[in-house]
ModelCIF file with pLDDT and N, C-alpha, C, O atoms, coordinates in Angstrom:
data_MODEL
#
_entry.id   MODEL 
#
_entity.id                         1 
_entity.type                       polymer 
_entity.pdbx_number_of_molecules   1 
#
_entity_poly.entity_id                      1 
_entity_poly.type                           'polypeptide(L)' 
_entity_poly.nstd_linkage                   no 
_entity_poly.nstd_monomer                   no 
_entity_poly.pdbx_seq_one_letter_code       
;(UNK)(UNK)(UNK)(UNK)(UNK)(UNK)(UNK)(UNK)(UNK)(UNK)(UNK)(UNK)(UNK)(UNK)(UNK)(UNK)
(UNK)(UNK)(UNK)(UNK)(UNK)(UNK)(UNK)(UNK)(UNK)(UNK)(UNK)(UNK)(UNK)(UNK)(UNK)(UNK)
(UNK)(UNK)
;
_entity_poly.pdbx_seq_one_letter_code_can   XXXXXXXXXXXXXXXXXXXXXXXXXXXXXXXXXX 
_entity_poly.pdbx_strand_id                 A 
#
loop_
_entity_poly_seq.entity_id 
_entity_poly_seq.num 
_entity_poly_seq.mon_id 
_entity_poly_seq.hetero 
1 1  UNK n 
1 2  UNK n 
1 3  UNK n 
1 4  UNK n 
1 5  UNK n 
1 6  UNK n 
1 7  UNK n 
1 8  UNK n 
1 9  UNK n 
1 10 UNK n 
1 11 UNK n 
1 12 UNK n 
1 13 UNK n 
1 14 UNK n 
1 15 UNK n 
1 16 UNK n 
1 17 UNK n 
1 18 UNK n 
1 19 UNK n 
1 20 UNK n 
1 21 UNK n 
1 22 UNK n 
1 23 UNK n 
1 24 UNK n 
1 25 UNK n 
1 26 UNK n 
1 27 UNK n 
1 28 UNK n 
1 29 UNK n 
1 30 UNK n 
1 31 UNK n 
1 32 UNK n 
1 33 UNK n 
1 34 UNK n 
#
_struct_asym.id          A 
_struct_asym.entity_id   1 
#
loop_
_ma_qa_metric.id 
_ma_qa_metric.mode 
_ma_qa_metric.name 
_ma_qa_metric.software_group_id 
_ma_qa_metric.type 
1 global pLDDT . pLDDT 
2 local  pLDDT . pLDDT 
#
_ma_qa_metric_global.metric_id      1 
_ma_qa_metric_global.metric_value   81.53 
_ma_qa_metric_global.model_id       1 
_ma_qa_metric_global.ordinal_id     1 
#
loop_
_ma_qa_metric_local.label_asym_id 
_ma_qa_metric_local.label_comp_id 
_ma_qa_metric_local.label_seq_id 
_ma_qa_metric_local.metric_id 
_ma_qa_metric_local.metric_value 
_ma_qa_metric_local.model_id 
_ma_qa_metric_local.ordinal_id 
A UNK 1  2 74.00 1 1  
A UNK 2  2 78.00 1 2  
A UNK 3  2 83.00 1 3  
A UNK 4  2 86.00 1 4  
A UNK 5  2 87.00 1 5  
A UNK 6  2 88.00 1 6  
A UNK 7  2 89.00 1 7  
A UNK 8  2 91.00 1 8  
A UNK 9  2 88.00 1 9  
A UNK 10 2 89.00 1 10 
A UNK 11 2 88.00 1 11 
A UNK 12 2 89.00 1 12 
A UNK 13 2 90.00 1 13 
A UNK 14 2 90.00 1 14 
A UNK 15 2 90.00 1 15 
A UNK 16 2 90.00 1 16 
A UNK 17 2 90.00 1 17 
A UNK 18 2 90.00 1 18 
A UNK 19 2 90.00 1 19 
A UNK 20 2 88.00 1 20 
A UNK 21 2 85.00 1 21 
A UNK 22 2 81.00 1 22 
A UNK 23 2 74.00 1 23 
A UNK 24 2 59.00 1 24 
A UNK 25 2 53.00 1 25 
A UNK 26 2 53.00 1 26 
A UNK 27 2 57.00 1 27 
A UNK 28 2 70.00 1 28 
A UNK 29 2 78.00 1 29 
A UNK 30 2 82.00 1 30 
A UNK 31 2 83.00 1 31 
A UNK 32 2 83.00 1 32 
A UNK 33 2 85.00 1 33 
A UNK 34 2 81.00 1 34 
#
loop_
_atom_site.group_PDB 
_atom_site.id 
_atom_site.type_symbol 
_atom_site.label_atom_id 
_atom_site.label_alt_id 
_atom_site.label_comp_id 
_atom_site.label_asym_id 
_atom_site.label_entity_id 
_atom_site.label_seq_id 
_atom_site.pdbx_PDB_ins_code 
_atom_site.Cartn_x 
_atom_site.Cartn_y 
_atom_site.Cartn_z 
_atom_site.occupancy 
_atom_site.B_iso_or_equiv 
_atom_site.pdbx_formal_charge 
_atom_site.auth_seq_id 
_atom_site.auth_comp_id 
_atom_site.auth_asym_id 
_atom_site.auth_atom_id 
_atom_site.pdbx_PDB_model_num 
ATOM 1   N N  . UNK A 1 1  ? -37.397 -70.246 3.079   1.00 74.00 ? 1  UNK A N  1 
ATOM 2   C CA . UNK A 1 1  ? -37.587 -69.038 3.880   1.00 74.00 ? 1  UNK A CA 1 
ATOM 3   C C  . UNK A 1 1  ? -37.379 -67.766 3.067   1.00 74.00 ? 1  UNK A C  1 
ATOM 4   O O  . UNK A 1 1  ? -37.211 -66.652 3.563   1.00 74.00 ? 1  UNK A O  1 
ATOM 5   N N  . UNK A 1 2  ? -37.408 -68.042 1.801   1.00 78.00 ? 2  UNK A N  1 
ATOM 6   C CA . UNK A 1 2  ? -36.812 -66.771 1.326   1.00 78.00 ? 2  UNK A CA 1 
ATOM 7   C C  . UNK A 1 2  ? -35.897 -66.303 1.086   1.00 78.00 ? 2  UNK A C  1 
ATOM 8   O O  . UNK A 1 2  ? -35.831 -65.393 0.261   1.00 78.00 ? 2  UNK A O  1 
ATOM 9   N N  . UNK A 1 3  ? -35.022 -66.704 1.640   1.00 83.00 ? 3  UNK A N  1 
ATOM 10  C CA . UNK A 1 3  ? -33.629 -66.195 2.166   1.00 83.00 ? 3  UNK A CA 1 
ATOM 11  C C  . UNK A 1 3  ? -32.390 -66.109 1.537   1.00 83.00 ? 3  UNK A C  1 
ATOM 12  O O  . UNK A 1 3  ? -31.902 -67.235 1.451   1.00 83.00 ? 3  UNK A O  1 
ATOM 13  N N  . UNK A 1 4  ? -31.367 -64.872 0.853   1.00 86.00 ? 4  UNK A N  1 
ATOM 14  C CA . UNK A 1 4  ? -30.713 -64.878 -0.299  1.00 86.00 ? 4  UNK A CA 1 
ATOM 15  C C  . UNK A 1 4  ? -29.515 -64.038 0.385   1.00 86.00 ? 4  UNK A C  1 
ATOM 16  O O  . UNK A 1 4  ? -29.681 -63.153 1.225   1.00 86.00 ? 4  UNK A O  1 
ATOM 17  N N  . UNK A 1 5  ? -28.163 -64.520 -0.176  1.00 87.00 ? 5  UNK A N  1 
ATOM 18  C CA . UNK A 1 5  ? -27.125 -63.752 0.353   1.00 87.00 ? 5  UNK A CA 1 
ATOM 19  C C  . UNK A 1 5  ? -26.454 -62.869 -1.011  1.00 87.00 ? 5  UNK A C  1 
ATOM 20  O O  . UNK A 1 5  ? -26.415 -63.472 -2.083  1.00 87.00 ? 5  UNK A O  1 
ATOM 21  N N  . UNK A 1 6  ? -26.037 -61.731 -0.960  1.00 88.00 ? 6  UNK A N  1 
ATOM 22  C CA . UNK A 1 6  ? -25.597 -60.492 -1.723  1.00 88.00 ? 6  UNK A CA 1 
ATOM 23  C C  . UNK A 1 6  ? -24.026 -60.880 -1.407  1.00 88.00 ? 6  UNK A C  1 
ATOM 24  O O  . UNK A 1 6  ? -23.570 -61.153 -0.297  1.00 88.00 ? 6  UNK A O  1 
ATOM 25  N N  . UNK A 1 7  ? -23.531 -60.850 -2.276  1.00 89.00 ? 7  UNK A N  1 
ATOM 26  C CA . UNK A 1 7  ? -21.551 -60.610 -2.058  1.00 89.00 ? 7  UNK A CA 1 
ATOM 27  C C  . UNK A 1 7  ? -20.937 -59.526 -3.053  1.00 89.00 ? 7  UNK A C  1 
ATOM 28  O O  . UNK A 1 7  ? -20.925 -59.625 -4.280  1.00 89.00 ? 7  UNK A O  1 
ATOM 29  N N  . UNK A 1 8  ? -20.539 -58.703 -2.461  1.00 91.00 ? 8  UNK A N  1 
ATOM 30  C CA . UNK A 1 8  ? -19.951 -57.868 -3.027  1.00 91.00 ? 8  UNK A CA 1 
ATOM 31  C C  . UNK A 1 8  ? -18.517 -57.046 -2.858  1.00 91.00 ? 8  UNK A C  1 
ATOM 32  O O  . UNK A 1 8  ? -18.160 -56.499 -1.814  1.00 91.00 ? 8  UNK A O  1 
ATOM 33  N N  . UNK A 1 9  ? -17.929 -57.069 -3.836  1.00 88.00 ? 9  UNK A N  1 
ATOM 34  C CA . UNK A 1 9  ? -16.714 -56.737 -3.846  1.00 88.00 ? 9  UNK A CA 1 
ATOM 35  C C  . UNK A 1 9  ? -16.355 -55.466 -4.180  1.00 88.00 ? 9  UNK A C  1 
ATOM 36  O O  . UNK A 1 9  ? -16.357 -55.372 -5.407  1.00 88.00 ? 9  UNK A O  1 
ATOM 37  N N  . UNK A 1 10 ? -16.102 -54.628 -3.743  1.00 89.00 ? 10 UNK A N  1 
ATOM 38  C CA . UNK A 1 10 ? -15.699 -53.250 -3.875  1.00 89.00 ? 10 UNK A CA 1 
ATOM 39  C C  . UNK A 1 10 ? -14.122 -52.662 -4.407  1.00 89.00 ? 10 UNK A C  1 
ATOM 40  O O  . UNK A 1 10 ? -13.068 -52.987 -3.859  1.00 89.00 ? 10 UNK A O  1 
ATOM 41  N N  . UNK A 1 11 ? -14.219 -51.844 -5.451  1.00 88.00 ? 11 UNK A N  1 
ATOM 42  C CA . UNK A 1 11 ? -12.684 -51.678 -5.308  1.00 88.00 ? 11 UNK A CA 1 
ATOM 43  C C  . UNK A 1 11 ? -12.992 -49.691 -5.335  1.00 88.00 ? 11 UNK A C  1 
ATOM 44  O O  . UNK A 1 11 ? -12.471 -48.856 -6.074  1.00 88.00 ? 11 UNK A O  1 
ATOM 45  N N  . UNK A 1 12 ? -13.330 -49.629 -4.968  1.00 89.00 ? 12 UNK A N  1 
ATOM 46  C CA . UNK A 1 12 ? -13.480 -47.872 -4.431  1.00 89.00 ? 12 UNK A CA 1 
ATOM 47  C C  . UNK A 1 12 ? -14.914 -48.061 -3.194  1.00 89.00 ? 12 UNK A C  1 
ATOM 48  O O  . UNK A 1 12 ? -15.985 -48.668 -3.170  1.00 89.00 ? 12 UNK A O  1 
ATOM 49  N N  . UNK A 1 13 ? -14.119 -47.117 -2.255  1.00 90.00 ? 13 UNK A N  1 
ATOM 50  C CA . UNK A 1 13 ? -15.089 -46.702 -0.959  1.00 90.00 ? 13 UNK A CA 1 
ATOM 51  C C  . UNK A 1 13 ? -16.097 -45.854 -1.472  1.00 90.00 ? 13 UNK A C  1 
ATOM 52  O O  . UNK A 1 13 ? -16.065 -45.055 -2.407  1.00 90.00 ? 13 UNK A O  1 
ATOM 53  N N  . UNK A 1 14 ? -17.039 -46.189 -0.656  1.00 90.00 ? 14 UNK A N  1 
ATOM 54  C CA . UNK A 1 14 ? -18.227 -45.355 -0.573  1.00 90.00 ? 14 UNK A CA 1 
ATOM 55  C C  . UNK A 1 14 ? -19.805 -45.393 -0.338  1.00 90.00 ? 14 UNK A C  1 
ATOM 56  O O  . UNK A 1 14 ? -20.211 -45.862 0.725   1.00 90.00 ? 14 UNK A O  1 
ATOM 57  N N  . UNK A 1 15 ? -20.603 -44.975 -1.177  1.00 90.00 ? 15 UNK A N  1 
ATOM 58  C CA . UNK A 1 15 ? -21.677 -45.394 -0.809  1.00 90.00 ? 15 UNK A CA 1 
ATOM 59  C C  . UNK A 1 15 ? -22.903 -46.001 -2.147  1.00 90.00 ? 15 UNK A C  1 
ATOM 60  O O  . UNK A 1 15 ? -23.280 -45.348 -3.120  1.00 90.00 ? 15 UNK A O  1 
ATOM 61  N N  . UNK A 1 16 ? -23.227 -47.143 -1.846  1.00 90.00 ? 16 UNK A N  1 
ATOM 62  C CA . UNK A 1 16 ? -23.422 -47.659 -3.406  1.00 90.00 ? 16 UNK A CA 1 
ATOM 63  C C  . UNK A 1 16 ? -25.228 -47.953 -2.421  1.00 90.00 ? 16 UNK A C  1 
ATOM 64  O O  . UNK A 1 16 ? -25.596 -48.096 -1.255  1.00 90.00 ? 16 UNK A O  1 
ATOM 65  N N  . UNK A 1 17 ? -26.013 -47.898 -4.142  1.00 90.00 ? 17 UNK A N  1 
ATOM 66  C CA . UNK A 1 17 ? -27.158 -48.401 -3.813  1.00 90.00 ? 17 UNK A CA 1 
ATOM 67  C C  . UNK A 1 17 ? -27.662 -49.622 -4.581  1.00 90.00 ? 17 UNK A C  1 
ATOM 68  O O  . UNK A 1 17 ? -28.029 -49.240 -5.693  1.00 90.00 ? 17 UNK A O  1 
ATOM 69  N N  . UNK A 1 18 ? -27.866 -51.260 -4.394  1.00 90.00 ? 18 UNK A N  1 
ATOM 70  C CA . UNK A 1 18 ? -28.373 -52.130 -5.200  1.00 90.00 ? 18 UNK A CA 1 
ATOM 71  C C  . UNK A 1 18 ? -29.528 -52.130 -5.711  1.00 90.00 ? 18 UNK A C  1 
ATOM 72  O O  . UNK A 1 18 ? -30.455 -51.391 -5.378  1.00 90.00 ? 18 UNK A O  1 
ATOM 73  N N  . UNK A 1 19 ? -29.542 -53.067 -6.661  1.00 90.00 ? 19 UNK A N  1 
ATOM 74  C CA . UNK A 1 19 ? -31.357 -53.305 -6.885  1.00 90.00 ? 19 UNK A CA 1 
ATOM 75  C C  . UNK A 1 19 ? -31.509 -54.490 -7.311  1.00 90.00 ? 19 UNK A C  1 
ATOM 76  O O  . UNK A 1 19 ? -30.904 -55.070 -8.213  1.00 90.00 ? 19 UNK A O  1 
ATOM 77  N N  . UNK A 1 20 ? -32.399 -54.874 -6.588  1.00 88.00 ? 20 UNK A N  1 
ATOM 78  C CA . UNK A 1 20 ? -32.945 -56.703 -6.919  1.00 88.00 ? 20 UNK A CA 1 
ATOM 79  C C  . UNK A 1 20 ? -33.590 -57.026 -7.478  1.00 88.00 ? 20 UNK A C  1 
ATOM 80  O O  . UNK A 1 20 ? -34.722 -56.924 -7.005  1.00 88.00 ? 20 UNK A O  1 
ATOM 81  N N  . UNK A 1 21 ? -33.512 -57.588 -8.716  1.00 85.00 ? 21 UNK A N  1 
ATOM 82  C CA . UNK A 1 21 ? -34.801 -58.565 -8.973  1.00 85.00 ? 21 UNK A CA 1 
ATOM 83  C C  . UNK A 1 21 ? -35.001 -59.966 -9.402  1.00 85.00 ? 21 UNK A C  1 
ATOM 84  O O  . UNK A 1 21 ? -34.169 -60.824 -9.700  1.00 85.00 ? 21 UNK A O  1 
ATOM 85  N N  . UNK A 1 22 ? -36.300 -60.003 -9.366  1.00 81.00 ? 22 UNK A N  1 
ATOM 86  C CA . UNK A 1 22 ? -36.559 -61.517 -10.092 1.00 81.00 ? 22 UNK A CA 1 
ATOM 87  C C  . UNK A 1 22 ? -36.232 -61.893 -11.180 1.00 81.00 ? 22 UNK A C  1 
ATOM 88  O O  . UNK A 1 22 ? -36.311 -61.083 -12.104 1.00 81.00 ? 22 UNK A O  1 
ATOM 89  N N  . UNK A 1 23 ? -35.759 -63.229 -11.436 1.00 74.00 ? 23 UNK A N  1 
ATOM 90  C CA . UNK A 1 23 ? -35.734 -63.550 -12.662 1.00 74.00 ? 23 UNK A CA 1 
ATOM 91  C C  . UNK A 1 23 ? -35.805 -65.113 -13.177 1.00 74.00 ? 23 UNK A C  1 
ATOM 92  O O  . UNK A 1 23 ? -35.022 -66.062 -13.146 1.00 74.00 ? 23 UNK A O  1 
ATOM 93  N N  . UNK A 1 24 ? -36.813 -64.952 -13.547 1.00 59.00 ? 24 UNK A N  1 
ATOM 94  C CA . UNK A 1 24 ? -37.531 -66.474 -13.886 1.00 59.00 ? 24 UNK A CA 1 
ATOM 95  C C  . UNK A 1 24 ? -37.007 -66.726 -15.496 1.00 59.00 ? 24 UNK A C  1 
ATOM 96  O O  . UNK A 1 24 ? -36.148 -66.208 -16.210 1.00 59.00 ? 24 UNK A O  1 
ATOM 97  N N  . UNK A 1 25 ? -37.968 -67.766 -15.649 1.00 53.00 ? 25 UNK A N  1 
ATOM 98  C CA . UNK A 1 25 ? -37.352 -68.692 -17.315 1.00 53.00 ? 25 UNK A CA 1 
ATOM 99  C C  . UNK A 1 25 ? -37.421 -67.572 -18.678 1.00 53.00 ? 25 UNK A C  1 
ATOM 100 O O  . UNK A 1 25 ? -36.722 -67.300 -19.654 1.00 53.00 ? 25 UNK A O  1 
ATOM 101 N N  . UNK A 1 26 ? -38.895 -67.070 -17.993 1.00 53.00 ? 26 UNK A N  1 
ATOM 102 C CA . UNK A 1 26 ? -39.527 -65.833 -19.141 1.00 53.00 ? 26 UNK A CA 1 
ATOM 103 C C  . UNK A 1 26 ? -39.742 -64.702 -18.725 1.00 53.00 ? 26 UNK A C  1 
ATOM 104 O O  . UNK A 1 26 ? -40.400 -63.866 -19.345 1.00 53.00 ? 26 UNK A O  1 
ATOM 105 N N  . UNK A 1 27 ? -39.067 -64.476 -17.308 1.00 57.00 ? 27 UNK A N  1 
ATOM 106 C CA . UNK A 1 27 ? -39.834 -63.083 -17.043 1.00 57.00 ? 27 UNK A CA 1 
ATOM 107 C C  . UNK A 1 27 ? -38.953 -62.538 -15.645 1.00 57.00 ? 27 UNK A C  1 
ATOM 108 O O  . UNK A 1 27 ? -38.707 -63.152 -14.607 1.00 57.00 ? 27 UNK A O  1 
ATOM 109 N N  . UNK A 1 28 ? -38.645 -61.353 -15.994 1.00 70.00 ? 28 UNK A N  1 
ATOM 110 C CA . UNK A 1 28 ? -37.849 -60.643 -14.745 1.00 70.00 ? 28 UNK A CA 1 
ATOM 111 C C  . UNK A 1 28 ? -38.638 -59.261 -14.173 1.00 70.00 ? 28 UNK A C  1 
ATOM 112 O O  . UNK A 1 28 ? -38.647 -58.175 -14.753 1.00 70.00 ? 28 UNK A O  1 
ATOM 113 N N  . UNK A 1 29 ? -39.168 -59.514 -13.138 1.00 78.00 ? 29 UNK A N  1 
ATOM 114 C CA . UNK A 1 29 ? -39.626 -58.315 -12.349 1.00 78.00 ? 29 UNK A CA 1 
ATOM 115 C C  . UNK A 1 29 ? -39.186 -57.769 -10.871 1.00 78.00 ? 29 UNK A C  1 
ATOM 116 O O  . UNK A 1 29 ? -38.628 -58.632 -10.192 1.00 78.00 ? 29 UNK A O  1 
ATOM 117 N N  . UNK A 1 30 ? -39.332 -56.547 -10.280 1.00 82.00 ? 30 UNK A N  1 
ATOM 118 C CA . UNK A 1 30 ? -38.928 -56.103 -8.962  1.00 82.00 ? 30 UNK A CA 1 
ATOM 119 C C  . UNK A 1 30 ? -39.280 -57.085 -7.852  1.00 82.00 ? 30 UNK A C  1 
ATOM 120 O O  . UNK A 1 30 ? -40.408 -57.432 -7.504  1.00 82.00 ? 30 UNK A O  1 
ATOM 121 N N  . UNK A 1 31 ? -38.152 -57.453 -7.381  1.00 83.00 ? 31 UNK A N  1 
ATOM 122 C CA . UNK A 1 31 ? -38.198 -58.003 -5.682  1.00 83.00 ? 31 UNK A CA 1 
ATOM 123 C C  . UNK A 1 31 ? -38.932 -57.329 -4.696  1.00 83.00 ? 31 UNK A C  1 
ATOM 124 O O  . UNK A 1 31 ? -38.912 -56.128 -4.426  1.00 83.00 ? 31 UNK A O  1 
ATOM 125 N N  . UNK A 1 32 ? -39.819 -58.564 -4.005  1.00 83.00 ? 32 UNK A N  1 
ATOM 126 C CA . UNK A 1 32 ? -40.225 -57.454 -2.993  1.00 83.00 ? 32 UNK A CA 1 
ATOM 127 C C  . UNK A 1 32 ? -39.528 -57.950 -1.703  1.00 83.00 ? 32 UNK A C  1 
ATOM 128 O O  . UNK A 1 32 ? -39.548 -59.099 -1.262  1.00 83.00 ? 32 UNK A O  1 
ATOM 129 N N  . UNK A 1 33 ? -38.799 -56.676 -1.090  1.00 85.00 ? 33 UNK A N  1 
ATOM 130 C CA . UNK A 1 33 ? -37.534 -57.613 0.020   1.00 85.00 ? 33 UNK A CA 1 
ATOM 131 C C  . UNK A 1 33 ? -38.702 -56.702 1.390   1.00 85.00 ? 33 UNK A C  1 
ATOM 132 O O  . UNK A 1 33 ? -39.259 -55.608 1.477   1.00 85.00 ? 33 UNK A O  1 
ATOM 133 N N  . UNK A 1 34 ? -38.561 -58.170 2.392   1.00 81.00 ? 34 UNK A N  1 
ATOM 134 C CA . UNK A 1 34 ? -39.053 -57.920 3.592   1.00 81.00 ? 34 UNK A CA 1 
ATOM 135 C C  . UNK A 1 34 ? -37.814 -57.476 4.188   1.00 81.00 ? 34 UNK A C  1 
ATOM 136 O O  . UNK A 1 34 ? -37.788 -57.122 5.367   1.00 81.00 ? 34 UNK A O  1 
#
């Protein structure tokens, strides 16, 4: 289904922005998140 869980641990509040991507044997490119 697609379907991937993020865990993240924080040690200061606030406001954070991630970024995902792929990453295969040879090659890492941008996620496309539904």
């Amino acid at each position: 289904q697609g379907q991937y869980r993020l865990v993240i641990n924080p040690v200061r509040s606030g406001e954070a922005l991630i970024e995902v991507n792929l990453v295969g044997e040879s090659v890492t490119e941008n996620a496309k998140i539904y």
